[in-house]
N, C-alpha and C. Protein backbone atom coordinates (compact mmCIF):
# COMPACT_ATOMS: atom_id res chain seq x y z
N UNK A 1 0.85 -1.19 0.00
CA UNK A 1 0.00 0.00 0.00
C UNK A 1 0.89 1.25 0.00
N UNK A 2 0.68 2.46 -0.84
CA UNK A 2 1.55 3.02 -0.85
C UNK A 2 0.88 4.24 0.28
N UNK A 3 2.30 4.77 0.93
CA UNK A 3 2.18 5.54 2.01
C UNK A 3 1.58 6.53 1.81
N UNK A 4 0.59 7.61 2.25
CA UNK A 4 -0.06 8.86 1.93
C UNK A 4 0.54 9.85 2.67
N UNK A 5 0.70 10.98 1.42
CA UNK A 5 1.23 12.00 1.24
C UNK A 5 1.30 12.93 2.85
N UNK A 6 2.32 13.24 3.35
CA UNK A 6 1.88 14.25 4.59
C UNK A 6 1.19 15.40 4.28
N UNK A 7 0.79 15.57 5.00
CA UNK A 7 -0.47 17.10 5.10
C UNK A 7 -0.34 17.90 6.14
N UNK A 8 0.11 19.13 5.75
CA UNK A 8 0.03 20.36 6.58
C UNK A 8 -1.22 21.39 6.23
N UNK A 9 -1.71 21.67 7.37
CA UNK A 9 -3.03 22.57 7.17
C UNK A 9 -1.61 24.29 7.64
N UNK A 10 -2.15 25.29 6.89
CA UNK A 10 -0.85 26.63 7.01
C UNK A 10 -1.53 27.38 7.07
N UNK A 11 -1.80 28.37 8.23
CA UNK A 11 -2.34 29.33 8.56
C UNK A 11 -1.11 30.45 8.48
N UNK A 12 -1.56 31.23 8.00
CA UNK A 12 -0.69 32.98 8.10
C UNK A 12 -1.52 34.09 7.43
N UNK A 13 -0.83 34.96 7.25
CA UNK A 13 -1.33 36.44 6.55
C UNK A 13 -0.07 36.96 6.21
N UNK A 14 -0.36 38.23 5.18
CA UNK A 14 0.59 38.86 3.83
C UNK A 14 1.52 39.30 4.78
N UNK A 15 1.16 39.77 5.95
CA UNK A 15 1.17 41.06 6.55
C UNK A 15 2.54 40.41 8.02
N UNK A 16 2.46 39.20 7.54
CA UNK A 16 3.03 38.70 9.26
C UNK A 16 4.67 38.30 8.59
N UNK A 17 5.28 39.18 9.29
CA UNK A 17 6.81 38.98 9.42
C UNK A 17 7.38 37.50 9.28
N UNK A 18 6.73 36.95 10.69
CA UNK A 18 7.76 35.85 10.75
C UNK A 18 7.13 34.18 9.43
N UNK A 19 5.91 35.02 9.12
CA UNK A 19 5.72 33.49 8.05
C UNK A 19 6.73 34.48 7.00
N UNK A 20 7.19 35.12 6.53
CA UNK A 20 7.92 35.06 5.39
C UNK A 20 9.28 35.02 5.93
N UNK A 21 9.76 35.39 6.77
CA UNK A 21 10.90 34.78 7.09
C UNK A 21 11.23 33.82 7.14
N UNK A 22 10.21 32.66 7.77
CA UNK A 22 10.14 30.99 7.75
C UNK A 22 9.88 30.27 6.17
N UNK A 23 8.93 31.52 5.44
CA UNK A 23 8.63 30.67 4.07
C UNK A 23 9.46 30.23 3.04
N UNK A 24 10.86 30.50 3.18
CA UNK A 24 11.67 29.28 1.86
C UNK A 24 11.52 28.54 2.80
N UNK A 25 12.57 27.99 4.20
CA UNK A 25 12.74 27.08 4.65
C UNK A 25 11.43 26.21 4.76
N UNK A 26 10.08 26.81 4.90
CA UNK A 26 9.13 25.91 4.93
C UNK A 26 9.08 24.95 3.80
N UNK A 27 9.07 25.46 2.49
CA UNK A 27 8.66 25.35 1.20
C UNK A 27 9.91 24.63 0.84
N UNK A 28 11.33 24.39 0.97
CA UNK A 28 12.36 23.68 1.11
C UNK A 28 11.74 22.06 1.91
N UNK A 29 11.19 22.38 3.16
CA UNK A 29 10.37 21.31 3.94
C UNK A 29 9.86 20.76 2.92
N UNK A 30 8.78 21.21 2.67
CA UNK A 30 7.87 20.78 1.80
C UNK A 30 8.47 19.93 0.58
N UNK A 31 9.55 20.13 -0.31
CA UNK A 31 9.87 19.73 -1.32
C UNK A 31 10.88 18.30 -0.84
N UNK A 32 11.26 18.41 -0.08
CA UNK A 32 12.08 17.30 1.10
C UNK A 32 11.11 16.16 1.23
N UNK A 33 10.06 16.47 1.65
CA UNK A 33 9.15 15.37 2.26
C UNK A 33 7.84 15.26 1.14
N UNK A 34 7.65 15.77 -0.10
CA UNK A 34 6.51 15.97 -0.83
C UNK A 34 5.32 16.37 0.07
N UNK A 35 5.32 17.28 0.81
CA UNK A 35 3.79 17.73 1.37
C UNK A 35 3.11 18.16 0.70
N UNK A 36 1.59 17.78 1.25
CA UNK A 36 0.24 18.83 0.98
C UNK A 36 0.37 19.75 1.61
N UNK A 37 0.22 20.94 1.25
CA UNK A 37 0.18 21.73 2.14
C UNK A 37 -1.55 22.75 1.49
N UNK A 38 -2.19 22.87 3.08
CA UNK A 38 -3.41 23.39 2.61
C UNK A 38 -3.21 25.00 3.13
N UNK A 39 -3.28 26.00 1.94
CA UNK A 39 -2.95 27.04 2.93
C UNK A 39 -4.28 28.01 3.25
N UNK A 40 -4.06 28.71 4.01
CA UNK A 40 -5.07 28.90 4.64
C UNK A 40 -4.50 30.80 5.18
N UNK A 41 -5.27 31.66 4.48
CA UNK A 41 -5.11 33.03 4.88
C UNK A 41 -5.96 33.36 6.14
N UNK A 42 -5.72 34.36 7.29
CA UNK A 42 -6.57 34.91 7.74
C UNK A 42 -6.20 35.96 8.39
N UNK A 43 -7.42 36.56 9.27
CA UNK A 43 -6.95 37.82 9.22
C UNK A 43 -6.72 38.21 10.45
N UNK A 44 -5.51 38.79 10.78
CA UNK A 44 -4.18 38.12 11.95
C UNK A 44 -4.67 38.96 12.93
N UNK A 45 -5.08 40.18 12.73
CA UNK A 45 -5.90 40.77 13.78
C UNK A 45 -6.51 40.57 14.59
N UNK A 46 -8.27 39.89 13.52
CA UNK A 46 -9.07 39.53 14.57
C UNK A 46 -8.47 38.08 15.92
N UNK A 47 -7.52 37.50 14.97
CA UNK A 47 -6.87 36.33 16.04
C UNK A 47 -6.15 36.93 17.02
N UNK A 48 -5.35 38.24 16.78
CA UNK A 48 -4.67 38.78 18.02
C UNK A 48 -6.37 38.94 19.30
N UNK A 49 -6.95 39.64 19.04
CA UNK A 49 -8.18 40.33 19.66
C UNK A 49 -8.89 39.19 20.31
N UNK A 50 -9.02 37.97 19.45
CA UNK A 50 -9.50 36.81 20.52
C UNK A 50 -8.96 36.24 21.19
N UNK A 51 -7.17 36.22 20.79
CA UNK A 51 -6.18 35.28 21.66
C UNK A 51 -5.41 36.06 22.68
N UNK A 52 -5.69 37.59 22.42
CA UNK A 52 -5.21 38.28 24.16
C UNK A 52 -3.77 38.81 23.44
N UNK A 53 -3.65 38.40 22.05
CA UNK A 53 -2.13 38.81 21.80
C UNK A 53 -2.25 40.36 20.83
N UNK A 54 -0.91 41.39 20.47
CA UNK A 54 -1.55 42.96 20.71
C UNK A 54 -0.39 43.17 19.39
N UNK A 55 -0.85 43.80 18.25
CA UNK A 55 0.01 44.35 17.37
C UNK A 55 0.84 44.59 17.17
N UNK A 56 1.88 44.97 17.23
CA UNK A 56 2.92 45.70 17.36
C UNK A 56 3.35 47.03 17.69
N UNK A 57 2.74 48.01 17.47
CA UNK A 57 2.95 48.91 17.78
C UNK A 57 2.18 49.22 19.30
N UNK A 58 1.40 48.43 19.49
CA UNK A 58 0.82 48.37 21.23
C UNK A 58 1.47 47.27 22.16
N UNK A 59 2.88 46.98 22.01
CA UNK A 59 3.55 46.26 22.69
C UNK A 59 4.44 47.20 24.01
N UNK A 60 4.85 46.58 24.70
CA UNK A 60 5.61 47.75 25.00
C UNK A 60 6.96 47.81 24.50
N UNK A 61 7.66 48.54 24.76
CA UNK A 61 8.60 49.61 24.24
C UNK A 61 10.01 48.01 24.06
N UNK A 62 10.30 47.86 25.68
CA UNK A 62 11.80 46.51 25.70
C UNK A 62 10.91 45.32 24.52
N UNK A 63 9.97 44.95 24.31
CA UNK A 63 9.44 43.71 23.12
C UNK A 63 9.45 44.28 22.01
N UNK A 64 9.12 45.71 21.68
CA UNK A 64 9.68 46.28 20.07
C UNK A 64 10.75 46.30 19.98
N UNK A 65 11.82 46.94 20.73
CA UNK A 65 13.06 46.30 20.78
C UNK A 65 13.95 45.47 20.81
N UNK A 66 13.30 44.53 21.60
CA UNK A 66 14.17 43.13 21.15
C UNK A 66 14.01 42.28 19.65
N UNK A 67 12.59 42.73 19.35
CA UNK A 67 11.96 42.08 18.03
C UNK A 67 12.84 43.00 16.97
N UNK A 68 13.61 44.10 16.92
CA UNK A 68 14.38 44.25 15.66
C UNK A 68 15.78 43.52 15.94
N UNK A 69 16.24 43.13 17.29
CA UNK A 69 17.48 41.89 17.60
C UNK A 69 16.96 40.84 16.74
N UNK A 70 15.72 40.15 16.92
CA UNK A 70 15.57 38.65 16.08
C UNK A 70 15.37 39.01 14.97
N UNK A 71 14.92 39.98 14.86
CA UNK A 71 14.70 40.28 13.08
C UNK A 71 16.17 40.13 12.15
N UNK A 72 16.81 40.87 13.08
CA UNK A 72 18.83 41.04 12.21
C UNK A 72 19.11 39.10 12.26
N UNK A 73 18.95 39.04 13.66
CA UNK A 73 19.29 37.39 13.92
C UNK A 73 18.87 36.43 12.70
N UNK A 74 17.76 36.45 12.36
CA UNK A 74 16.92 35.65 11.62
C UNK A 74 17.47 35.70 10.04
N UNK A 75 17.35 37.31 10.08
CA UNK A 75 17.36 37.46 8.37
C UNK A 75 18.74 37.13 8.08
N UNK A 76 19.73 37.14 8.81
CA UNK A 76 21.14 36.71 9.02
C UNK A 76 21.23 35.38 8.56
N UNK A 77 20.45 34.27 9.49
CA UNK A 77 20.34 32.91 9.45
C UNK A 77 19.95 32.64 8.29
N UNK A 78 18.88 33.06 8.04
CA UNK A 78 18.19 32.47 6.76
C UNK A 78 18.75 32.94 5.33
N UNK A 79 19.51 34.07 5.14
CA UNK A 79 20.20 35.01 4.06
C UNK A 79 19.10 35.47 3.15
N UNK A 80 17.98 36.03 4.32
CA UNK A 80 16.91 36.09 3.05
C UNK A 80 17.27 37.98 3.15
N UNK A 81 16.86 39.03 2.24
CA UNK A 81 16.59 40.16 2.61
C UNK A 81 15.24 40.74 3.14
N UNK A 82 16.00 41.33 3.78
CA UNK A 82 14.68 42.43 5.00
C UNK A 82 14.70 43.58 5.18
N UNK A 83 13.50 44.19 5.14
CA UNK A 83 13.38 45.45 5.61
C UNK A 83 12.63 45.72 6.66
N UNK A 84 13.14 46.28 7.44
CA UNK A 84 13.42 46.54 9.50
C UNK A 84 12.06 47.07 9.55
N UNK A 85 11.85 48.40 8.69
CA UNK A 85 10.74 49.20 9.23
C UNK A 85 10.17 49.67 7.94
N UNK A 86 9.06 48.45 7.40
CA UNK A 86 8.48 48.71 6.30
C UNK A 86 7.69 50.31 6.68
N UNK A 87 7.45 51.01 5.45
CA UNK A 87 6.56 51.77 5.50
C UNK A 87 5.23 51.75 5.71
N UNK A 88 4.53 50.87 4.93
CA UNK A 88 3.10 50.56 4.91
C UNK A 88 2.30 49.30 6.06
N UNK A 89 3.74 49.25 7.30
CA UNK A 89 3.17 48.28 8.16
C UNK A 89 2.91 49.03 9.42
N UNK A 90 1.69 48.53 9.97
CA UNK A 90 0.52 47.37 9.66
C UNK A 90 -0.14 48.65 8.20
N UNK A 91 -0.67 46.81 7.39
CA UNK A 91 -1.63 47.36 6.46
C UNK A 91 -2.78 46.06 6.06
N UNK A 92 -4.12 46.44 5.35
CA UNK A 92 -4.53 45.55 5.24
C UNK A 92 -4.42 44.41 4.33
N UNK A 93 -4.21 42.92 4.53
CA UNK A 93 -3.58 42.01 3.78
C UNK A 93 -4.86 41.35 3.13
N UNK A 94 -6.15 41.99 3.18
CA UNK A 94 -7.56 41.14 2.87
C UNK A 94 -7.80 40.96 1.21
N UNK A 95 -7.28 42.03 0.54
CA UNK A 95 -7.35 41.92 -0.93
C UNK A 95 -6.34 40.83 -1.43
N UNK A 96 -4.95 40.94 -1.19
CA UNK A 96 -3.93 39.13 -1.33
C UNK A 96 -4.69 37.93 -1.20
N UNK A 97 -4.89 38.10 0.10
CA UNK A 97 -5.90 37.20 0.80
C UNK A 97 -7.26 36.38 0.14
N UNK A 98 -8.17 37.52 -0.53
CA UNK A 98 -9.28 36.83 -1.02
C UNK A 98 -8.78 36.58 -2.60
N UNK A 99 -7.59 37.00 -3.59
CA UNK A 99 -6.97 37.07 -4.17
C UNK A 99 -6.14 35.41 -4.41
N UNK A 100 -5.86 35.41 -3.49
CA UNK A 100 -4.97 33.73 -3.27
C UNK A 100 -6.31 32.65 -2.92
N UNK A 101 -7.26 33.07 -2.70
CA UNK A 101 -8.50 31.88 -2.60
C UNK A 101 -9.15 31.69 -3.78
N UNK A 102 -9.21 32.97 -4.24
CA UNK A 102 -9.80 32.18 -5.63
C UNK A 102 -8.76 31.28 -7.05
N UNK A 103 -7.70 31.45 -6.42
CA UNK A 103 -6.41 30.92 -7.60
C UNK A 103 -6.45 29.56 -6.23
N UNK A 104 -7.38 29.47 -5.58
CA UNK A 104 -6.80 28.29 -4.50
C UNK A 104 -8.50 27.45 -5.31
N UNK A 105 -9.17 28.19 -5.36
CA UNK A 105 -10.47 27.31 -5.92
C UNK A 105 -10.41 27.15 -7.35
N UNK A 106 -9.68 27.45 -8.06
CA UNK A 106 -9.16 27.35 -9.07
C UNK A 106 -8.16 26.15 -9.52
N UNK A 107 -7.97 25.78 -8.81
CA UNK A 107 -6.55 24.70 -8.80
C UNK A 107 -4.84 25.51 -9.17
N UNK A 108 -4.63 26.18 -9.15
CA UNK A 108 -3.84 26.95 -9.87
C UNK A 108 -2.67 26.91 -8.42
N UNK A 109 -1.17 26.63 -8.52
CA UNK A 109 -0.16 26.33 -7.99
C UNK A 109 -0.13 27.63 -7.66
N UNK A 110 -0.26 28.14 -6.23
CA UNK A 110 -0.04 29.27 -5.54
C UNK A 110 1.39 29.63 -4.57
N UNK A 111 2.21 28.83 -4.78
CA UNK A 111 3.43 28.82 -4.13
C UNK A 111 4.13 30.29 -4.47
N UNK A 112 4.30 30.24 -6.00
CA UNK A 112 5.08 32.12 -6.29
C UNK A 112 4.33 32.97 -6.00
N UNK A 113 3.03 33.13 -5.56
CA UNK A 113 2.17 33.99 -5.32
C UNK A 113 2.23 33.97 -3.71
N UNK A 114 2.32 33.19 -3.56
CA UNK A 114 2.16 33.45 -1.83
C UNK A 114 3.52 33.66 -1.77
N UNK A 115 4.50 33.41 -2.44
CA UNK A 115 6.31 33.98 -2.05
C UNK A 115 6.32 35.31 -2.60
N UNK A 116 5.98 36.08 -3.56
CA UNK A 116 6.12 37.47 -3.66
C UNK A 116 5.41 38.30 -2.92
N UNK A 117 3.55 37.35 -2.74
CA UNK A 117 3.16 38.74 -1.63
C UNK A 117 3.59 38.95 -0.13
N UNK A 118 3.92 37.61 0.39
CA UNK A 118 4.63 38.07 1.34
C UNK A 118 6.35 39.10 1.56
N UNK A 119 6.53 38.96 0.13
CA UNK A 119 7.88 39.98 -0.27
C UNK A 119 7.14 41.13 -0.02
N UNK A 120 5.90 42.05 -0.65
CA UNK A 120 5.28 42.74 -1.06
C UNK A 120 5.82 43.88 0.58
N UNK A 121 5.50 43.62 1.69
CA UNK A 121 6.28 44.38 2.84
C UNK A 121 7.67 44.54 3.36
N UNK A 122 7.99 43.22 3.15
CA UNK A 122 8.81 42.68 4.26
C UNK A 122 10.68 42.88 2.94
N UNK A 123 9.99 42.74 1.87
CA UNK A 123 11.22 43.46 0.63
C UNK A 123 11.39 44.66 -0.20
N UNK A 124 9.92 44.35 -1.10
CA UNK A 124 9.74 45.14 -1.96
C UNK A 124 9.64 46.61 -1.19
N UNK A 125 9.24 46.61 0.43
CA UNK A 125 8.64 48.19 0.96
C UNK A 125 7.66 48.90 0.15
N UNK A 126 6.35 47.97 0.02
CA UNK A 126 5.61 48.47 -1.11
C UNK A 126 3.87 48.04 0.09
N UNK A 127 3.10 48.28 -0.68
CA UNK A 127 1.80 48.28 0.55
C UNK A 127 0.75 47.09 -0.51
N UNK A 128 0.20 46.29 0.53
CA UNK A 128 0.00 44.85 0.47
C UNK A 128 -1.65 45.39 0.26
N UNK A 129 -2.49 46.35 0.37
CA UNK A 129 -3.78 47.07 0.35
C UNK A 129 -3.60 47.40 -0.66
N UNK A 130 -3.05 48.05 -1.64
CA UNK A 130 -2.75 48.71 -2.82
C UNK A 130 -2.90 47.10 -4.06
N UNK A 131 -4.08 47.44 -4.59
CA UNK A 131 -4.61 46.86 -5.50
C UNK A 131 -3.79 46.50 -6.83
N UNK A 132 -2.97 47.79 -7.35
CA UNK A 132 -2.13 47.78 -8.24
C UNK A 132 -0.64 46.78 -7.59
N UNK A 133 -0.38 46.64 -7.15
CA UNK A 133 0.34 46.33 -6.14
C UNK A 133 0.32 44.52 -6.56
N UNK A 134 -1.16 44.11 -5.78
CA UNK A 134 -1.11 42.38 -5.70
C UNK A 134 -1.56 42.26 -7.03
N UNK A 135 -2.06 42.90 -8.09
CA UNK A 135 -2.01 42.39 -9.66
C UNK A 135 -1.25 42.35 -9.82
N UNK A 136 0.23 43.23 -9.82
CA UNK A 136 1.20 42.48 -10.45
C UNK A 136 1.87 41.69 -9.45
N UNK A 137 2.05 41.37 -8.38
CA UNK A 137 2.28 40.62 -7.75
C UNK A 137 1.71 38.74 -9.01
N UNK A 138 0.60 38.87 -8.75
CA UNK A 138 0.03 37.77 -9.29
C UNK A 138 0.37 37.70 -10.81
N UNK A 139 0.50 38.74 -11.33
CA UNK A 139 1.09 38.52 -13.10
C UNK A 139 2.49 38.57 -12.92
N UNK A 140 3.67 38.92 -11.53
CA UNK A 140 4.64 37.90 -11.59
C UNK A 140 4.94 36.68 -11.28
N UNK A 141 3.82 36.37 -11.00
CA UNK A 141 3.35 34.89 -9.73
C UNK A 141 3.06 33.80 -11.04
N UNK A 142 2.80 34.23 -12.18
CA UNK A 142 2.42 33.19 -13.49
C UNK A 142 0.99 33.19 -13.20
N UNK A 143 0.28 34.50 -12.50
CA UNK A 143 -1.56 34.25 -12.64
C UNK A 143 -1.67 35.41 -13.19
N UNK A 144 -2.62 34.97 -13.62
CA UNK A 144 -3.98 36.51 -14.15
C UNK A 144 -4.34 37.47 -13.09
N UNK A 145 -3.31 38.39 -13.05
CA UNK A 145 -4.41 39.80 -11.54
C UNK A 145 -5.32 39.82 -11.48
N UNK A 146 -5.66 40.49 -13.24
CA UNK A 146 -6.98 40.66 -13.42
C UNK A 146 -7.81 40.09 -12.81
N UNK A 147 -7.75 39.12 -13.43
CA UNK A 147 -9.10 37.71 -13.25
C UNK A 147 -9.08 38.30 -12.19
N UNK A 148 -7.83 37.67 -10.97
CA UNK A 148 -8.25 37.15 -9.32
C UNK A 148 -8.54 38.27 -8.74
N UNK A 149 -8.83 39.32 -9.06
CA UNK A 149 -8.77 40.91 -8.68
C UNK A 149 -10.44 40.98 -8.75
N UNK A 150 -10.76 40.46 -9.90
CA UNK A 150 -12.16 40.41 -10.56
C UNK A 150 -12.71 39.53 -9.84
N UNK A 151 -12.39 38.50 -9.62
CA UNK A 151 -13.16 37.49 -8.65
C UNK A 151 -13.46 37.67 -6.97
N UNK A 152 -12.14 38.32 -6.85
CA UNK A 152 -12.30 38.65 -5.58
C UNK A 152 -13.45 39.44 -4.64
N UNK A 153 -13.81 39.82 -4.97
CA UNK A 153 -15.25 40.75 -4.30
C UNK A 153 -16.13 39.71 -4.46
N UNK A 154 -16.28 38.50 -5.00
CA UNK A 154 -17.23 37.27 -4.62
C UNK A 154 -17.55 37.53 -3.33
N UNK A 155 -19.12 37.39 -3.24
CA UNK A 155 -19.66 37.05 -1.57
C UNK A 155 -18.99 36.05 -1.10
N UNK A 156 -18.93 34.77 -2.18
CA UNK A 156 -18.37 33.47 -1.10
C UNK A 156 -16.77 33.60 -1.12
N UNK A 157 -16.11 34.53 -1.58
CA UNK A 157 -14.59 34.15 -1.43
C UNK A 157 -14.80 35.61 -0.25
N UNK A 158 -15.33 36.62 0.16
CA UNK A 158 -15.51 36.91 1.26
C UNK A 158 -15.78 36.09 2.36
N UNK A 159 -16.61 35.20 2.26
CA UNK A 159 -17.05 34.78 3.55
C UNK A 159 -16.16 33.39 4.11
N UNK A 160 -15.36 33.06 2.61
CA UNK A 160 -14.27 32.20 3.22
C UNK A 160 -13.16 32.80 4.20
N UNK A 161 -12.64 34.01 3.76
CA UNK A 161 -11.74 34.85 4.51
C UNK A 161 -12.62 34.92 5.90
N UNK A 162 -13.96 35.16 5.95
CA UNK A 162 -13.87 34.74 7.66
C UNK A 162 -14.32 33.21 8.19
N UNK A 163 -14.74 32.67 7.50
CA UNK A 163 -14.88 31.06 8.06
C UNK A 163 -13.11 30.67 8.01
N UNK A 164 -12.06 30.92 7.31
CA UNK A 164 -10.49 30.49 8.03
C UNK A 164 -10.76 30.94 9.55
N UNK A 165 -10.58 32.94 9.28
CA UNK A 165 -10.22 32.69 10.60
C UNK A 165 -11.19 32.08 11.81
N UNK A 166 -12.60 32.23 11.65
CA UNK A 166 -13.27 31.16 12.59
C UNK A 166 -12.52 29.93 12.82
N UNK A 167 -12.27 29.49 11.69
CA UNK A 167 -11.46 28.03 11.91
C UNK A 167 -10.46 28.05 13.01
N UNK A 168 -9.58 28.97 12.43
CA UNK A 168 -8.41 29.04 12.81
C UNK A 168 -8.33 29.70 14.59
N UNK A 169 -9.47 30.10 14.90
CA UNK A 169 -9.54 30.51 16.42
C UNK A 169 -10.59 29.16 17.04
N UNK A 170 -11.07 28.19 16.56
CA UNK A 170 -11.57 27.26 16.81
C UNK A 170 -10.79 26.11 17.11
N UNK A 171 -9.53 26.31 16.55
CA UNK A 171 -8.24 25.63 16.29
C UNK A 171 -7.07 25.81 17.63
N UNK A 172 -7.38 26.75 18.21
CA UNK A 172 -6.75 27.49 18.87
C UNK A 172 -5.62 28.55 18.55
N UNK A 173 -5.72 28.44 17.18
CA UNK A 173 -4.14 29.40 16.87
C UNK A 173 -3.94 30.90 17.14
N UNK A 174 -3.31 31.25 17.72
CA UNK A 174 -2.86 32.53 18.44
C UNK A 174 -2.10 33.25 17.64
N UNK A 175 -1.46 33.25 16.26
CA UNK A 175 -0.52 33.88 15.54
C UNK A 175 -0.01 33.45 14.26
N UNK A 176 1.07 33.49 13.91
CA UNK A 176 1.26 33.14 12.12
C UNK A 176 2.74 33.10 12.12
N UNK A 177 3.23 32.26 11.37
CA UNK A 177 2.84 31.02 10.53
C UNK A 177 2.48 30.27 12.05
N UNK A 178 1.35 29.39 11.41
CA UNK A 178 0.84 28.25 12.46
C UNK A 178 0.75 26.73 11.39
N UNK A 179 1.31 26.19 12.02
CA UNK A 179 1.23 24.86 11.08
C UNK A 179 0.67 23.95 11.89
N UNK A 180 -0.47 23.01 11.45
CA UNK A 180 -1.29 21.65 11.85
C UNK A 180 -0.35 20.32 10.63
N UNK A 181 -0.09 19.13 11.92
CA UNK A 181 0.50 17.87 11.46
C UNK A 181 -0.22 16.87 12.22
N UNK A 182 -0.97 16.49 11.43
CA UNK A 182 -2.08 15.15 12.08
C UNK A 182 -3.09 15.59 13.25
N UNK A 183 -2.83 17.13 12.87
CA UNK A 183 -3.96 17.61 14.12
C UNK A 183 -2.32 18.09 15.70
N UNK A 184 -1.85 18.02 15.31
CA UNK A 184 -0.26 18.48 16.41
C UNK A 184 -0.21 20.30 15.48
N UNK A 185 -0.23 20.68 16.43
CA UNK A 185 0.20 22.41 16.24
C UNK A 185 1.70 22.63 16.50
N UNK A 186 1.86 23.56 15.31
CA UNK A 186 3.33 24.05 15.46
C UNK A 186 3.41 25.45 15.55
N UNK A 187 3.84 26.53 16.14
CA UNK A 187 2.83 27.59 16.03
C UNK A 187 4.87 28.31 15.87
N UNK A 188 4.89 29.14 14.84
CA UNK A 188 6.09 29.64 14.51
C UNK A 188 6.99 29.37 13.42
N UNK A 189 7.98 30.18 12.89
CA UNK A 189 8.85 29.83 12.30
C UNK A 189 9.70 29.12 12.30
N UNK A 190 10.01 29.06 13.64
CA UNK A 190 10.94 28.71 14.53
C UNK A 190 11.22 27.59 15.27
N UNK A 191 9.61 26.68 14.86
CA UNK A 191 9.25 25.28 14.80
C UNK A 191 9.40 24.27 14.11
N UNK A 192 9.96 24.94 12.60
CA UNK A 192 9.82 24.44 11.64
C UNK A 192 10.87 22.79 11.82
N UNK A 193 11.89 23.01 12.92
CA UNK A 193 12.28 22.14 13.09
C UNK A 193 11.63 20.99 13.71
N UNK A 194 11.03 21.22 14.38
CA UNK A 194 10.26 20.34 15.24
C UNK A 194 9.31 20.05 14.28
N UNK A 195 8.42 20.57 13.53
CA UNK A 195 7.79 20.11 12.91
C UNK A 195 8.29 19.23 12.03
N UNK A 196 9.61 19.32 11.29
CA UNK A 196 9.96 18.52 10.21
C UNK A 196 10.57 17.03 10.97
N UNK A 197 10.46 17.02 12.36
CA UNK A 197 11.24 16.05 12.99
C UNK A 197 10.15 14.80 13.14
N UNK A 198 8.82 15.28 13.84
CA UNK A 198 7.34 15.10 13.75
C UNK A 198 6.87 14.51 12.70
N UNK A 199 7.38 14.56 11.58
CA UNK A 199 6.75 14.13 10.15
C UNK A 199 8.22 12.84 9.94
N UNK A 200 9.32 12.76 9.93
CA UNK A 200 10.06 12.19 10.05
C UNK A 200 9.90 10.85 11.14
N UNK A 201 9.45 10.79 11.99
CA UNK A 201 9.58 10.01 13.23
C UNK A 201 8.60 9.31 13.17
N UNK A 202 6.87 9.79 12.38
CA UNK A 202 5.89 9.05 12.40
C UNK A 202 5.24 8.91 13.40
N UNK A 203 5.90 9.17 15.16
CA UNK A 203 5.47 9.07 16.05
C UNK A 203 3.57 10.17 16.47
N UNK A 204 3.23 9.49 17.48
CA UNK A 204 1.66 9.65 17.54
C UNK A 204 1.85 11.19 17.48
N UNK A 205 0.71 11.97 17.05
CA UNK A 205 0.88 13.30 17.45
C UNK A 205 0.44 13.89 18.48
N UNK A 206 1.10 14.97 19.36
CA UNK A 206 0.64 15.61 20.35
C UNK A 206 -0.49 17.18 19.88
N UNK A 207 -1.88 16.33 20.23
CA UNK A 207 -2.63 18.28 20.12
C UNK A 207 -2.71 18.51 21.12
N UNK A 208 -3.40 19.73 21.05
CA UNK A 208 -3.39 21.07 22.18
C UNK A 208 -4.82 20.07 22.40
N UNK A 209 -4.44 20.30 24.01
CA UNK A 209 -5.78 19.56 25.19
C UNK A 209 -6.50 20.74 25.40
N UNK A 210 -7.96 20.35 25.57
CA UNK A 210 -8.96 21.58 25.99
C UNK A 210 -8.44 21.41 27.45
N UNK A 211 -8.60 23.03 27.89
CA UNK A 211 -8.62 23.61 29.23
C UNK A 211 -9.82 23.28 29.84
């Protein structure tokens, strides 16, 4: 019988630092082990607001500070490029977002599209709300803007953008990148090890126990 494919369920948004910092090495994962990976946008806000966790700029002062230490640390490690203090952050990531669902109901390989828009802040220093912006994002991604630009204002590819994050606070996830392995949460970039160890080992998985 041949073995079935691993499956990661991938929660993040355009807008969240540390999934694009983690996203080659994820997507490296991925090509290592042939994963599914189901991805899954939402909108990182309302999850801060239900999970007690606070933006960034309402942190206090020593946690904004240490967070540009891991930022140098990271982008160091990984040799990806970064920019410290995008301009247009926070901005809204909901147009990418309903943008990447319909090229997701589509069948259409969303991997370069979800790797440039998360560039779209965190490289380019360009604003992830700006419409002109994720069309060409997606006509460098090998999709049609147009189209997914055009599709996007669908009632039902709206109301998917909030049934994720329902999901995803039903799920318990508190932040982004969040990765699900057999129902075991990995919640970080910074997991990615543990997660790839988890899929390797076969061993039972550990989920999050109700309180």
């Amino acid at each position: 019988m041949t073995k079935p494919r691993p499956r990661i369920d991938f929660y993040f948004s355009f807008v969240s630092l540390w999934t694009y910092i983690g996203y080659e090495a994820f997507q490296a994962m991925v090509e290592r082990h042939d994963i599914e990976v189901h991805y899954k946008p939402i909108d990182l806000h309302a999850i801060f607001s239900l999970s007690g966790g606070l933006p960034v700029s309402r942190r206090p002062p020593q946690r904004q500070a240490y967070r540009f230490v891991e930022m140098k640390r990271w982008r160091d490690l990984r040799g990806i490029p970064l920019v410290l203090k995008p301009k247009f952050h926070p901005s809204d990531p909901e147009l990418g977002h309903r943008m990447l669902l319909v090229a997701l109901a589509e069948g259409a390989d969303v991997r370069e599209f979800v790797r440039h828009a998360l560039r779209v802040l965190w490289v380019d220093d360009q604003n992830v709300a700006d419409p002109e912006v994720m069309r060409a994002v997606a006509d460098r991604s090998g999709l049609d803007g147009r189209h997914l630009m055009a599709r996007a204002d669908d009632p039902a590819i709206r109301a998917e953008v909030e049934r994720l994050t329902r999901e995803a606070a039903e799920r318990q996830v508190f932040g982004t990148p969040f990765f699900f392995y057999e129902n075991e949460p990995f919640w970080g970039q910074d997991r990615l090890d543990l997660l790839e160890a988890a899929i390797v080992s076969g061993r039972a998985p550990v989920p999050i126990e109700p309180l």
